[in-house]
C-alpha atoms as a PDB file:
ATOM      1  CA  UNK A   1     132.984 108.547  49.345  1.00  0.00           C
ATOM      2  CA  UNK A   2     135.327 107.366  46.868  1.00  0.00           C
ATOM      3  CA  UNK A   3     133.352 104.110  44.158  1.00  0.00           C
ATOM      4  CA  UNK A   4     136.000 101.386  45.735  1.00  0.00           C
ATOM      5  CA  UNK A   5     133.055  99.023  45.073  1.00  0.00           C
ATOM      6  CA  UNK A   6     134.285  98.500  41.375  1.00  0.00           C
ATOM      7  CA  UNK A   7     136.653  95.759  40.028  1.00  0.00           C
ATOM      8  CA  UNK A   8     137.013  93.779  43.491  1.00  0.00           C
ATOM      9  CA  UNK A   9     139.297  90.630  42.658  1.00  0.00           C
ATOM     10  CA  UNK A  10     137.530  87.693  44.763  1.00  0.00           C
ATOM     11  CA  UNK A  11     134.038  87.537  47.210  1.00  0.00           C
ATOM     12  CA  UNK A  12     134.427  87.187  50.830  1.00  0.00           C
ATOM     13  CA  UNK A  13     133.751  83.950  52.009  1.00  0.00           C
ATOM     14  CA  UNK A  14     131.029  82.773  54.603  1.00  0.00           C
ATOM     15  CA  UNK A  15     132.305  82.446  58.607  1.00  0.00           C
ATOM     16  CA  UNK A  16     129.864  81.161  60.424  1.00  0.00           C
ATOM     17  CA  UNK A  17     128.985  82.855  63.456  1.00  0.00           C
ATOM     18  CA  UNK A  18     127.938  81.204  66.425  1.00  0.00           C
ATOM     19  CA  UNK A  19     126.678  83.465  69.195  1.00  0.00           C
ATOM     20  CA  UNK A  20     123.338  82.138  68.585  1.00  0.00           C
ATOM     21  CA  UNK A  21     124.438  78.714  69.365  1.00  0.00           C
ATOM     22  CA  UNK A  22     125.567  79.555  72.839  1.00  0.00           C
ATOM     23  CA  UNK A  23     123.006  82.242  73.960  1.00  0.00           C
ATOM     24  CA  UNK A  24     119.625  83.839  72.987  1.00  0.00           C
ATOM     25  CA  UNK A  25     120.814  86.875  70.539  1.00  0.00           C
ATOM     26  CA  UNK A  26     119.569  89.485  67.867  1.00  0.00           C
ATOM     27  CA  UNK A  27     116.576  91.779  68.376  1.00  0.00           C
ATOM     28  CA  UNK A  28     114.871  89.981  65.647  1.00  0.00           C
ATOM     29  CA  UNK A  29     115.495  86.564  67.121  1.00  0.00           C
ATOM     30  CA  UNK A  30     112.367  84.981  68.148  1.00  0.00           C
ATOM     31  CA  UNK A  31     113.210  81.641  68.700  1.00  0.00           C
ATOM     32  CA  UNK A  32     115.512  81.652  71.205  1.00  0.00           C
ATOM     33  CA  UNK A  33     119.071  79.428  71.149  1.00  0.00           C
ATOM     34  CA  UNK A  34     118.757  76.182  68.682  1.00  0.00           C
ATOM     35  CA  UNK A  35     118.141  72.769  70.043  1.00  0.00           C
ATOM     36  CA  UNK A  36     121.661  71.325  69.180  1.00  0.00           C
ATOM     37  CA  UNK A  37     119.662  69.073  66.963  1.00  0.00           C
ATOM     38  CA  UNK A  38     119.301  72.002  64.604  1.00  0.00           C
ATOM     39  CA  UNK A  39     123.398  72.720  65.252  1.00  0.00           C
ATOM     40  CA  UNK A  40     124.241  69.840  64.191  1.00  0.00           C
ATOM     41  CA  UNK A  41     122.072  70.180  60.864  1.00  0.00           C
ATOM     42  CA  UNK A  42     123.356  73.361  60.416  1.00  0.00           C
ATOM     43  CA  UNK A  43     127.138  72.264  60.808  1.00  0.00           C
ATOM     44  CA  UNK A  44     126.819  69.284  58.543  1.00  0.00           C
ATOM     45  CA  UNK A  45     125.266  71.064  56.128  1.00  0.00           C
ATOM     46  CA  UNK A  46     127.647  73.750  56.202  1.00  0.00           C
ATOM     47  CA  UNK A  47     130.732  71.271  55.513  1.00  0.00           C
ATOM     48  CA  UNK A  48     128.468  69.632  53.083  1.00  0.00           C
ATOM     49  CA  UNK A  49     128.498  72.711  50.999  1.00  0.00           C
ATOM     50  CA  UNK A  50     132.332  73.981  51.734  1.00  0.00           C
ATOM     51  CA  UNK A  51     131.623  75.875  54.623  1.00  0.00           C
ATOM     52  CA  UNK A  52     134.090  75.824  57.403  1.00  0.00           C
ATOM     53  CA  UNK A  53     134.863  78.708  58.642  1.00  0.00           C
ATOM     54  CA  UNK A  54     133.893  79.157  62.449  1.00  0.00           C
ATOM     55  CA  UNK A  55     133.539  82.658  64.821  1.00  0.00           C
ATOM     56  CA  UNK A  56     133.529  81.773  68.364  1.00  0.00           C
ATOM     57  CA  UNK A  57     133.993  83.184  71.844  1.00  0.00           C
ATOM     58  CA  UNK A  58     134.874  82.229  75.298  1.00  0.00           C
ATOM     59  CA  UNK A  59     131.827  84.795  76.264  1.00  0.00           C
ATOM     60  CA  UNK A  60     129.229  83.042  74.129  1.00  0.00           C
ATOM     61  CA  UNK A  61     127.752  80.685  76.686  1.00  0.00           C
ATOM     62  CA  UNK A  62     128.192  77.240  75.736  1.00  0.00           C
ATOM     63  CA  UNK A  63     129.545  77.810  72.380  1.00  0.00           C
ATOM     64  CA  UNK A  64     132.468  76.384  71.944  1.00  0.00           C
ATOM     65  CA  UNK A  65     131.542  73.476  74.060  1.00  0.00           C
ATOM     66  CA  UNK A  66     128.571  72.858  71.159  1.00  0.00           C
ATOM     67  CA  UNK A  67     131.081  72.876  68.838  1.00  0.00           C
ATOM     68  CA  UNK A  68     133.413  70.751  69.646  1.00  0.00           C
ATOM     69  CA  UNK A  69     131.184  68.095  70.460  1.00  0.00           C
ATOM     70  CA  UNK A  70     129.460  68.359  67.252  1.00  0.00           C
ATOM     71  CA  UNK A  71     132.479  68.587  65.177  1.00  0.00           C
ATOM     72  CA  UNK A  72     134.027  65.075  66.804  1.00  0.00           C
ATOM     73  CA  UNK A  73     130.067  63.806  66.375  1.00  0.00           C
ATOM     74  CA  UNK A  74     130.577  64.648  62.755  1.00  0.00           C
ATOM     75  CA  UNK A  75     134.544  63.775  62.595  1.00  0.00           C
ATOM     76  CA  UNK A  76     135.120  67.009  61.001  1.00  0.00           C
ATOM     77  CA  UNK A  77     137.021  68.802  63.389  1.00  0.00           C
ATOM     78  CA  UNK A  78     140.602  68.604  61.214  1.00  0.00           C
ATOM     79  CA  UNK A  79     138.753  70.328  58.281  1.00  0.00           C
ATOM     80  CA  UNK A  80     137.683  73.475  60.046  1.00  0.00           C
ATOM     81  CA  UNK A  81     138.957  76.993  60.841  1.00  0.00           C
ATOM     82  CA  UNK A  82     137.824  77.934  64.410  1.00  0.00           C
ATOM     83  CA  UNK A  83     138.515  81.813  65.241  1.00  0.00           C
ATOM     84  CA  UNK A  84     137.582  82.503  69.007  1.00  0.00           C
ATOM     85  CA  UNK A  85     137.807  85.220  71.180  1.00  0.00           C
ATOM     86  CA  UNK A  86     139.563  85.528  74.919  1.00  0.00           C
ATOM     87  CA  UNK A  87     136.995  86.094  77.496  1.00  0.00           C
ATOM     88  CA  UNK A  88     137.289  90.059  78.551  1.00  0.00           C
ATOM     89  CA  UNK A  89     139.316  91.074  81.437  1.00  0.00           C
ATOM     90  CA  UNK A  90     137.481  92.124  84.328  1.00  0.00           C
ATOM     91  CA  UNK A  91     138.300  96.032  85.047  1.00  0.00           C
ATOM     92  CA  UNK A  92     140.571  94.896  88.375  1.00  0.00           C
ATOM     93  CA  UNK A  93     142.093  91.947  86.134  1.00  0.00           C
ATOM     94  CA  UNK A  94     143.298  94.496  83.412  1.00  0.00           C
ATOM     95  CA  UNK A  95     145.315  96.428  86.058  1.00  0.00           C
ATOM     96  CA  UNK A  96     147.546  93.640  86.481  1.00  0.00           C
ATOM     97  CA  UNK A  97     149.989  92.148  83.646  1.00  0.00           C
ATOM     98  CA  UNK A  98     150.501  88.991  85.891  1.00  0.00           C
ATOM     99  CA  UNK A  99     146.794  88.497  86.776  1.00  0.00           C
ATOM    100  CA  UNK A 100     145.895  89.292  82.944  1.00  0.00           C
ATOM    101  CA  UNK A 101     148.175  86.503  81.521  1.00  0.00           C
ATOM    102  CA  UNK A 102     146.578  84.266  83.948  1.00  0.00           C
ATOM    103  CA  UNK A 103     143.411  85.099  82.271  1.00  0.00           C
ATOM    104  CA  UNK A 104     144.265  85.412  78.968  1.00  0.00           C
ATOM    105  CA  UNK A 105     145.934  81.746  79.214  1.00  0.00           C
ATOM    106  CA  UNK A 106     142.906  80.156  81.061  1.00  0.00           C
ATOM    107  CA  UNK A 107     140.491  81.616  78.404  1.00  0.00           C
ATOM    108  CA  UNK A 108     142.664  80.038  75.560  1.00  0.00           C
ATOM    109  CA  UNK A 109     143.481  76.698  77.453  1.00  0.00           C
ATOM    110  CA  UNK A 110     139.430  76.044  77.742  1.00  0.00           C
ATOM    111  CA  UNK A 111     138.432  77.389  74.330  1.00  0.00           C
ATOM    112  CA  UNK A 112     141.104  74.784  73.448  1.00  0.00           C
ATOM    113  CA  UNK A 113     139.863  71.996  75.616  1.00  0.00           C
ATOM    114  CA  UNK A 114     135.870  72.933  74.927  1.00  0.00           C
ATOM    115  CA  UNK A 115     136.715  72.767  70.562  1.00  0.00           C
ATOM    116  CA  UNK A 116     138.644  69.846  71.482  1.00  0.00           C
ATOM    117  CA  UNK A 117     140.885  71.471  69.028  1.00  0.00           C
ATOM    118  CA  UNK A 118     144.716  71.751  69.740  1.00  0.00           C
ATOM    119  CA  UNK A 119     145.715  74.411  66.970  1.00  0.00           C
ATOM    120  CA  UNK A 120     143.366  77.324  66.672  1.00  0.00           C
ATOM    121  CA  UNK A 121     142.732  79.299  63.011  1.00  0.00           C
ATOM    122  CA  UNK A 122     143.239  82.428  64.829  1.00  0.00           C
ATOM    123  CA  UNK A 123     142.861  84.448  68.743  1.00  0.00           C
ATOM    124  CA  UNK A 124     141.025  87.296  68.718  1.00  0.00           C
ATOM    125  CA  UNK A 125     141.026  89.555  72.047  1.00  0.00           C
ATOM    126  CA  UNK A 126     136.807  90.542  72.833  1.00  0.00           C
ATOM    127  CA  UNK A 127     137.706  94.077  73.494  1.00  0.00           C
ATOM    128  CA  UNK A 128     140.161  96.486  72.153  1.00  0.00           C
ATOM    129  CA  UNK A 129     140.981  97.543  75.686  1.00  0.00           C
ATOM    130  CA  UNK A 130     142.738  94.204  76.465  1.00  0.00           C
ATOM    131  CA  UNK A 131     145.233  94.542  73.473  1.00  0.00           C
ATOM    132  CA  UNK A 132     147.018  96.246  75.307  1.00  0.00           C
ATOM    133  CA  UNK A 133     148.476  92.311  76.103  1.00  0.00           C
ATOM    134  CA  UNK A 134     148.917  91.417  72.632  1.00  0.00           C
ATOM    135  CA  UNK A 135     152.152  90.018  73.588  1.00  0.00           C
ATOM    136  CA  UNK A 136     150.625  87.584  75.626  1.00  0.00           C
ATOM    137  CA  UNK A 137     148.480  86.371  72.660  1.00  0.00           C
ATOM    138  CA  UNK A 138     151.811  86.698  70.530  1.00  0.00           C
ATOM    139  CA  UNK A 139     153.336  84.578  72.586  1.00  0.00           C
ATOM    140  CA  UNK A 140     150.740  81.764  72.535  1.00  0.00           C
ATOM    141  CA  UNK A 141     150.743  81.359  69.011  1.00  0.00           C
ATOM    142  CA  UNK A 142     154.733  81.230  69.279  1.00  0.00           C
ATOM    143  CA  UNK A 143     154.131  77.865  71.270  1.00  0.00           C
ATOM    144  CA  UNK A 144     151.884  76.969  68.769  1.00  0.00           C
ATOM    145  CA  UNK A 145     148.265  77.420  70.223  1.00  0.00           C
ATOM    146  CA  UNK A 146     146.887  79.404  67.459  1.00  0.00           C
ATOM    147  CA  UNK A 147     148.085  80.395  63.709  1.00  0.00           C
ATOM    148  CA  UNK A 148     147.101  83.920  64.135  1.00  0.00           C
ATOM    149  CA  UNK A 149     145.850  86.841  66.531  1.00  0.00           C
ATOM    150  CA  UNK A 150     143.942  89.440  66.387  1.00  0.00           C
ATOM    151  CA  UNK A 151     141.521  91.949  67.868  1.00  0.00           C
ATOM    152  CA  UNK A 152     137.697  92.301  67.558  1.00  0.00           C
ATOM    153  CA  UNK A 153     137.386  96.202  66.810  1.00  0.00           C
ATOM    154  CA  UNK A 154     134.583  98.285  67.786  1.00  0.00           C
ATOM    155  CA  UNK A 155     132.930 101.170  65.191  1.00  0.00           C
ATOM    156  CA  UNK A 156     136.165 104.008  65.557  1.00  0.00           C
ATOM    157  CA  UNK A 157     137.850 103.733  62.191  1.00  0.00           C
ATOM    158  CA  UNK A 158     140.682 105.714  63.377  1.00  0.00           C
ATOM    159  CA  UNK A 159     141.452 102.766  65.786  1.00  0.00           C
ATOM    160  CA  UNK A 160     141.324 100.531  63.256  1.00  0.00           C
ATOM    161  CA  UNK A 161     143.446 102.272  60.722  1.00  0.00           C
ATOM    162  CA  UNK A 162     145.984 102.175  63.285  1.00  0.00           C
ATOM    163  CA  UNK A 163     146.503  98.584  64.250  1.00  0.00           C
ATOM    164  CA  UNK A 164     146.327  97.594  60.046  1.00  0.00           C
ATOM    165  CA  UNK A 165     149.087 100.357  60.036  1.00  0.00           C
ATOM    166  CA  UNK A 166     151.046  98.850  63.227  1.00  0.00           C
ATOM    167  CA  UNK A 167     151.305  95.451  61.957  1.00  0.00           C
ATOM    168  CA  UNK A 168     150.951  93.863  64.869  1.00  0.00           C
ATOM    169  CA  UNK A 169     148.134  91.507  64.439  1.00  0.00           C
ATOM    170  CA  UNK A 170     147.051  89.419  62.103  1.00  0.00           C
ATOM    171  CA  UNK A 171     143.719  89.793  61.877  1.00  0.00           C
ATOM    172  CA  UNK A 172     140.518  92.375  62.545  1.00  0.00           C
ATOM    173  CA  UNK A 173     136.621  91.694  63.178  1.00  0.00           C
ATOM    174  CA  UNK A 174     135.137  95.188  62.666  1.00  0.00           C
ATOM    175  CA  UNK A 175     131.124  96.090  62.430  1.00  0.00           C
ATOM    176  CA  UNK A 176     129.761  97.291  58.946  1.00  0.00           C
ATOM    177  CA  UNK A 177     126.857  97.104  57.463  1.00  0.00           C
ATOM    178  CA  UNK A 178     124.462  99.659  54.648  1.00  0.00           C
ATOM    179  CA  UNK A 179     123.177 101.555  57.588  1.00  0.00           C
ATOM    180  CA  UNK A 180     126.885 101.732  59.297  1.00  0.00           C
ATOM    181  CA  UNK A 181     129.501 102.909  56.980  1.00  0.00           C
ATOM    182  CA  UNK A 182     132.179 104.374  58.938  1.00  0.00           C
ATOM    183  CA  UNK A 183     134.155 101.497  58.229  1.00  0.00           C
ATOM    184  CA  UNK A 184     133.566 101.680  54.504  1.00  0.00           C
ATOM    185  CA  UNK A 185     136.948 103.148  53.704  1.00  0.00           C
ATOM    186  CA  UNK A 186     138.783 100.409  55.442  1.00  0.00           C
ATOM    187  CA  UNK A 187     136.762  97.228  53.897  1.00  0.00           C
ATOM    188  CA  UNK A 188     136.720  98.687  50.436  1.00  0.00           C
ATOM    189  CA  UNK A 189     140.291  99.114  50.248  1.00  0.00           C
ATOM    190  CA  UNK A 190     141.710  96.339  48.424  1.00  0.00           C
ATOM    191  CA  UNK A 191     145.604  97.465  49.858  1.00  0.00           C
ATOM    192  CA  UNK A 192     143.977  96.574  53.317  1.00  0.00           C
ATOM    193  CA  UNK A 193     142.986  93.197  52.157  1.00  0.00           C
ATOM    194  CA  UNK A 194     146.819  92.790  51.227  1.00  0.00           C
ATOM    195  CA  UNK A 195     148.071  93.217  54.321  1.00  0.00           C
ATOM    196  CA  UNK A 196     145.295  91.852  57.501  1.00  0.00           C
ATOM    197  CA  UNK A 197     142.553  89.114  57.335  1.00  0.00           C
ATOM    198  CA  UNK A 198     139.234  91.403  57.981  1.00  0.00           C
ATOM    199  CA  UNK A 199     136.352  89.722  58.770  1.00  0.00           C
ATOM    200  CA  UNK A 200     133.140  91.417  59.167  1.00  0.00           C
ATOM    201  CA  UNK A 201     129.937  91.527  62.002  1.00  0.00           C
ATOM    202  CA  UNK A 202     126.747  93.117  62.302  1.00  0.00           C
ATOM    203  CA  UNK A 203     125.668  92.931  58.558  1.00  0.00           C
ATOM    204  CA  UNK A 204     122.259  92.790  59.327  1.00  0.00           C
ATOM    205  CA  UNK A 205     122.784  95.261  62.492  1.00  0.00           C
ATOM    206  CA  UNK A 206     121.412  92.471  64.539  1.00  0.00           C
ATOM    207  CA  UNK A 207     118.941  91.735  62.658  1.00  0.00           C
ATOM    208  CA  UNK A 208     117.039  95.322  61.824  1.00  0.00           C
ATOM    209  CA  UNK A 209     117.838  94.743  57.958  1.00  0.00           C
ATOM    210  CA  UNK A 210     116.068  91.226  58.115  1.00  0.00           C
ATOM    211  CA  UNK A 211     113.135  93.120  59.618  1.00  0.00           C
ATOM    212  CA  UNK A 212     109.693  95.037  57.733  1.00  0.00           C
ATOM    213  CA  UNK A 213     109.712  98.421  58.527  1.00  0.00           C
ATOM    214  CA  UNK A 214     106.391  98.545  60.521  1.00  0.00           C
ATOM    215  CA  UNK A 215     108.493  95.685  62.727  1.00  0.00           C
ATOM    216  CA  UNK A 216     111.216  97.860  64.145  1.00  0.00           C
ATOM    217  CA  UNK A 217     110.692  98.642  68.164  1.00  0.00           C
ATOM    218  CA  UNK A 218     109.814 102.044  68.709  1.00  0.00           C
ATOM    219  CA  UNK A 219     112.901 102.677  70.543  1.00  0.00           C
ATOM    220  CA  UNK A 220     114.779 102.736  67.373  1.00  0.00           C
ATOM    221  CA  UNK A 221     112.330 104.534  65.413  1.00  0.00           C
ATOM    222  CA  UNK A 222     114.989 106.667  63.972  1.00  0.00           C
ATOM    223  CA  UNK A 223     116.279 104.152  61.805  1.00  0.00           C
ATOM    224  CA  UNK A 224     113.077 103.998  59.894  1.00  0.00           C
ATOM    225  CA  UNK A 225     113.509 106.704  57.260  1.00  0.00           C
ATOM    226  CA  UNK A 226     116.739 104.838  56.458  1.00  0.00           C
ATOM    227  CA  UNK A 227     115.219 101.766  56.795  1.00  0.00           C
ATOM    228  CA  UNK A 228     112.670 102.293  53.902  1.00  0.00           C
ATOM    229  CA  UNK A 229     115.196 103.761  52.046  1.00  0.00           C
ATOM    230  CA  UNK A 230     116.901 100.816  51.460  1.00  0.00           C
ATOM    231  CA  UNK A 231     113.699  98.853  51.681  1.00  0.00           C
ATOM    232  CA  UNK A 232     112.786 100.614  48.596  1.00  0.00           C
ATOM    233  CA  UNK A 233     115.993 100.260  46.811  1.00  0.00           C
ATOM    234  CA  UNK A 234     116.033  96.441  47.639  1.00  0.00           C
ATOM    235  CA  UNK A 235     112.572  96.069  46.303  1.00  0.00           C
ATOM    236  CA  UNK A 236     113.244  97.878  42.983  1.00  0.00           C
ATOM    237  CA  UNK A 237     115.671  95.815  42.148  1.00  0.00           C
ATOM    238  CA  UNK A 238     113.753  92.507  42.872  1.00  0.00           C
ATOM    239  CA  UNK A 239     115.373  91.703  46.296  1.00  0.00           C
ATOM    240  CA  UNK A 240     114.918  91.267  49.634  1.00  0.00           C
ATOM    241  CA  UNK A 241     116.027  93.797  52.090  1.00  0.00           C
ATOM    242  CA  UNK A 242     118.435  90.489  53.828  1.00  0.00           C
ATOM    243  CA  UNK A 243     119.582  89.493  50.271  1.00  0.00           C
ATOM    244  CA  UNK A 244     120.206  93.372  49.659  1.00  0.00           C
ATOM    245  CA  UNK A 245     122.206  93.877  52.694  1.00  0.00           C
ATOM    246  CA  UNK A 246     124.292  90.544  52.409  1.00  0.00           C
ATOM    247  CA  UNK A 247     125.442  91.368  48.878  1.00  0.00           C
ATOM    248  CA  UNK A 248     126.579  95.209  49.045  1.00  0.00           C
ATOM    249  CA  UNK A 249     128.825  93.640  51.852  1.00  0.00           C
ATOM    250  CA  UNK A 250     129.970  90.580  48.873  1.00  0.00           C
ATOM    251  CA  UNK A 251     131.177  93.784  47.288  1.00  0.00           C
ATOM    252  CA  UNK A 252     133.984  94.830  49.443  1.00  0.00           C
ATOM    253  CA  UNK A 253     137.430  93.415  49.948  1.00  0.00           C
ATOM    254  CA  UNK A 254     137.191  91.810  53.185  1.00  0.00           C
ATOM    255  CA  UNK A 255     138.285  88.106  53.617  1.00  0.00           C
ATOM    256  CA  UNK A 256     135.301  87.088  55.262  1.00  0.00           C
ATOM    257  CA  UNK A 257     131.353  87.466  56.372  1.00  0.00           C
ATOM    258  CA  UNK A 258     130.192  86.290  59.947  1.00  0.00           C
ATOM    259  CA  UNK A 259     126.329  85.134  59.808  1.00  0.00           C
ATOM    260  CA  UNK A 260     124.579  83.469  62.320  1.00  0.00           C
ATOM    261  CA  UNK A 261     121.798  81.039  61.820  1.00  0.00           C
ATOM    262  CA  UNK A 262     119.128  79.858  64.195  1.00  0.00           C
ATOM    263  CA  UNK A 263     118.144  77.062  62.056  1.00  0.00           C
ATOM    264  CA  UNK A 264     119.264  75.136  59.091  1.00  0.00           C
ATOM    265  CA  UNK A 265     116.982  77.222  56.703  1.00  0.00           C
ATOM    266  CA  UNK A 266     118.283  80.325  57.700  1.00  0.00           C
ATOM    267  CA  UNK A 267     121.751  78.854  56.975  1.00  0.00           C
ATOM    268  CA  UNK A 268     120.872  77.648  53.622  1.00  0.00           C
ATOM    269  CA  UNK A 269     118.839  81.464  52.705  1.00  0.00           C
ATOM    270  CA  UNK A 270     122.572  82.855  53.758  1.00  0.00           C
ATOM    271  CA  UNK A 271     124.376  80.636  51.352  1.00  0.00           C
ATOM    272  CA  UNK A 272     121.912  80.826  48.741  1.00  0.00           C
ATOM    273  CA  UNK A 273     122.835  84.846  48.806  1.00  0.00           C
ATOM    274  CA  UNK A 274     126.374  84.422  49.417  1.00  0.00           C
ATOM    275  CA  UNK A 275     126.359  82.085  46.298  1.00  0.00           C
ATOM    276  CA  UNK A 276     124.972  84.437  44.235  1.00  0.00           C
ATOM    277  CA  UNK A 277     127.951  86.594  44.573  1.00  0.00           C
ATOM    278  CA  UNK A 278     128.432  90.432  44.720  1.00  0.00           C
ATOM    279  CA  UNK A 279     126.311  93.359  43.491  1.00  0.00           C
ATOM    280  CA  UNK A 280     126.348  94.561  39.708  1.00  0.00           C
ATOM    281  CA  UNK A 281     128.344  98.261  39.634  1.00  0.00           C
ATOM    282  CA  UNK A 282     124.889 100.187  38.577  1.00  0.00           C
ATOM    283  CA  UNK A 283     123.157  98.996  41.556  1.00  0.00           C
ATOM    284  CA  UNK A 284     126.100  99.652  44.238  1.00  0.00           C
ATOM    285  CA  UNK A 285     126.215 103.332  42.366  1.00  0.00           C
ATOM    286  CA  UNK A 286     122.758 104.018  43.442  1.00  0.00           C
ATOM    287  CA  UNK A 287     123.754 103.062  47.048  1.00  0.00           C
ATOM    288  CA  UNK A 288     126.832 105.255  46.880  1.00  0.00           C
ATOM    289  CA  UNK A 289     123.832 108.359  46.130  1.00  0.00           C
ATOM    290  CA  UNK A 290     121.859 106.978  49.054  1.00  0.00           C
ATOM    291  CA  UNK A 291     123.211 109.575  51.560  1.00  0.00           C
ATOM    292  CA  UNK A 292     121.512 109.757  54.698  1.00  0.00           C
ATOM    293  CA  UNK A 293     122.968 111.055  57.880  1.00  0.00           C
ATOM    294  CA  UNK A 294     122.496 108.824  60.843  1.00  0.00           C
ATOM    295  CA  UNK A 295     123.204 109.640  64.591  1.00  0.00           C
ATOM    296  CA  UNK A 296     126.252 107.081  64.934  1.00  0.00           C
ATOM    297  CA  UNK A 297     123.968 106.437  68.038  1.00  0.00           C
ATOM    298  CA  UNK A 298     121.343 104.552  66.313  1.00  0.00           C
ATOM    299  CA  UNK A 299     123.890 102.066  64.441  1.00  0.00           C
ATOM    300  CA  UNK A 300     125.520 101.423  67.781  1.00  0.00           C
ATOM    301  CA  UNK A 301     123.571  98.448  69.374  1.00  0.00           C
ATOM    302  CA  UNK A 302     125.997  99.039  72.958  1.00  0.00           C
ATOM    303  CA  UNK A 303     123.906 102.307  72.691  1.00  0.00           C
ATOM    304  CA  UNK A 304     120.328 101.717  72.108  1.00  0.00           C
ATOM    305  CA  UNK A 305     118.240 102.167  74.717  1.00  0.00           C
ATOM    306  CA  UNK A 306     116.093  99.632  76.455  1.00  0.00           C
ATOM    307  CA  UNK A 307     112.509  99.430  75.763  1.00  0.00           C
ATOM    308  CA  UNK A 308     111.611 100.573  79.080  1.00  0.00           C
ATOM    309  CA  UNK A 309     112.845 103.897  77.794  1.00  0.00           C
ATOM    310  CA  UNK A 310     110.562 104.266  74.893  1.00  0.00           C
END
């Protein structure tokens, strides 16, 4: 691969993600969903500090309602950016245009009503399957429901390539992380950055880079070699394995980094690394030698098996 990690012009900036705040998620989540207590910390904090960039979906379980009553409890809700994502079409839905815009309308209407938000930051369709009705999105932000769409991609980099190259959104959300790198071309190209908002998931691959080795369920024992590789790395250059993992991804040209937090001292770890900014160039050159193949099946969460199968 090509060193696109030098001379970057700005860091991304922190999004906050939110899954956690609707439903237990993460493999190394252990505490379950936050008491919204601890939301609310989190979100004051968070606009405290500068942070107000929000990733939200209709599918996330009570979400967006959290949200929105926290950010009217904290009268901040005309200072953030809220990017959500339309509820995915059931297979028999899909069929149907007519039935889909139905859908696709409800979804937005009670994302709007649950943020208590009347202009969304940006749309994002859940699947790439349902862009196929990216008019119907297009549309919505013509009447003035949303200042951008976009699609949340899965981990096929030619698909992506192709809607940055169709113009017909406005922004991606696309998995990459040090053990996942078939996106690497696409966030380290700074003529992508130009022309889409990319935001990027699954930095910690939920959760197995905030993890000890000896920690990682057997049913992923694969990722282990690769695992203490970067373990290693991390630790010889005074780092965490988390801290390691955040900043490679400071290094590429994307316009922003989703993290969830289950608890206001997670959130303020994440910022502490996010403040501390990207990589030096000798460090990200030993990464760029770190070569290890990986069966794409391993970096795939959809694809891991259950621990039943172990």
């Amino acid at each position: 691969m090509e060193d696109n990690f030098n001379n970057i012009k700005s860091s991304p900036k922190m999004m906050i993600g939110t899954v956690q705040f609707g439903i237990p998620y993460g493999i190394a989540n252990n505490q379950g969903q936050p008491s919204n207590e601890e939301v609310m910390a989190i979100m004051k904090h968070a606009h405290e500090s500068g942070v107000d960039e929000y990733d939200t979906a209709a599918a996330y379980g009570e979400s967006e309602k959290r949200l929105g009553y926290n950010f009217k409890e904290l009268g901040i809700t005309k200072n953030v950016s809220v990017y959500t994502k339309i509820k995915p079409l059931r297979a028999e839905i899909s069929k149907s245009p007519k039935e889909s815009e139905k859908a696709i309308i409800h979804s937005l209407e009670q994302s709007l009503r649950d943020l208590k938000i009347e202009c969304l930051k940006g749309v994002l369709f859940h699947r790439e399957e349902d862009a196929i009705y990216l008019d119907i999105l297009q549309r919505q932000k013509d009447l003035g429901k949303c200042e951008a769409i976009g699609i949340s991609c899965g981990h096929h980099s030619h698909s992506v390539k192709e809607w940055i190259k169709q113009g017909l959104v406005d922004a991606l959300q696309i998995p990459a992380n040090i053990m996942d790198k078939r996106h690497f071309e696409i966030i380290y190209s700074k003529e992508n950055q130009n022309k889409i908002m990319i935001f990027l998931r699954s930095i910690f691959l939920q959760g197995i880079l905030t993890m000890k080795n000896s920690n990682i369920p057997v049913v992923l024992k694969k990722l282990k070699p690769l695992h203490l590789k970067y373990s290693t790395l991390a630790h010889q250059t005074g780092m965490s394995l988390k801290e390691f993992a955040l900043r490679v991804m400071m290094n590429s040209c994307v316009r922003s980094i989703i993290l969830g937090n289950d608890s206001l001292k997670q959130f303020k770890e994440n910022l502490a690394f996010i403040e501390k900014g990207p990589l030096p160039n000798d460090i990200m050159d030993q990464i760029n030698e770190c070569d290890y193949e990986v069966d794409p099946k391993w970096v795939t969460p959809s694809l891991w098996p259950s621990s039943d199968e172990a």
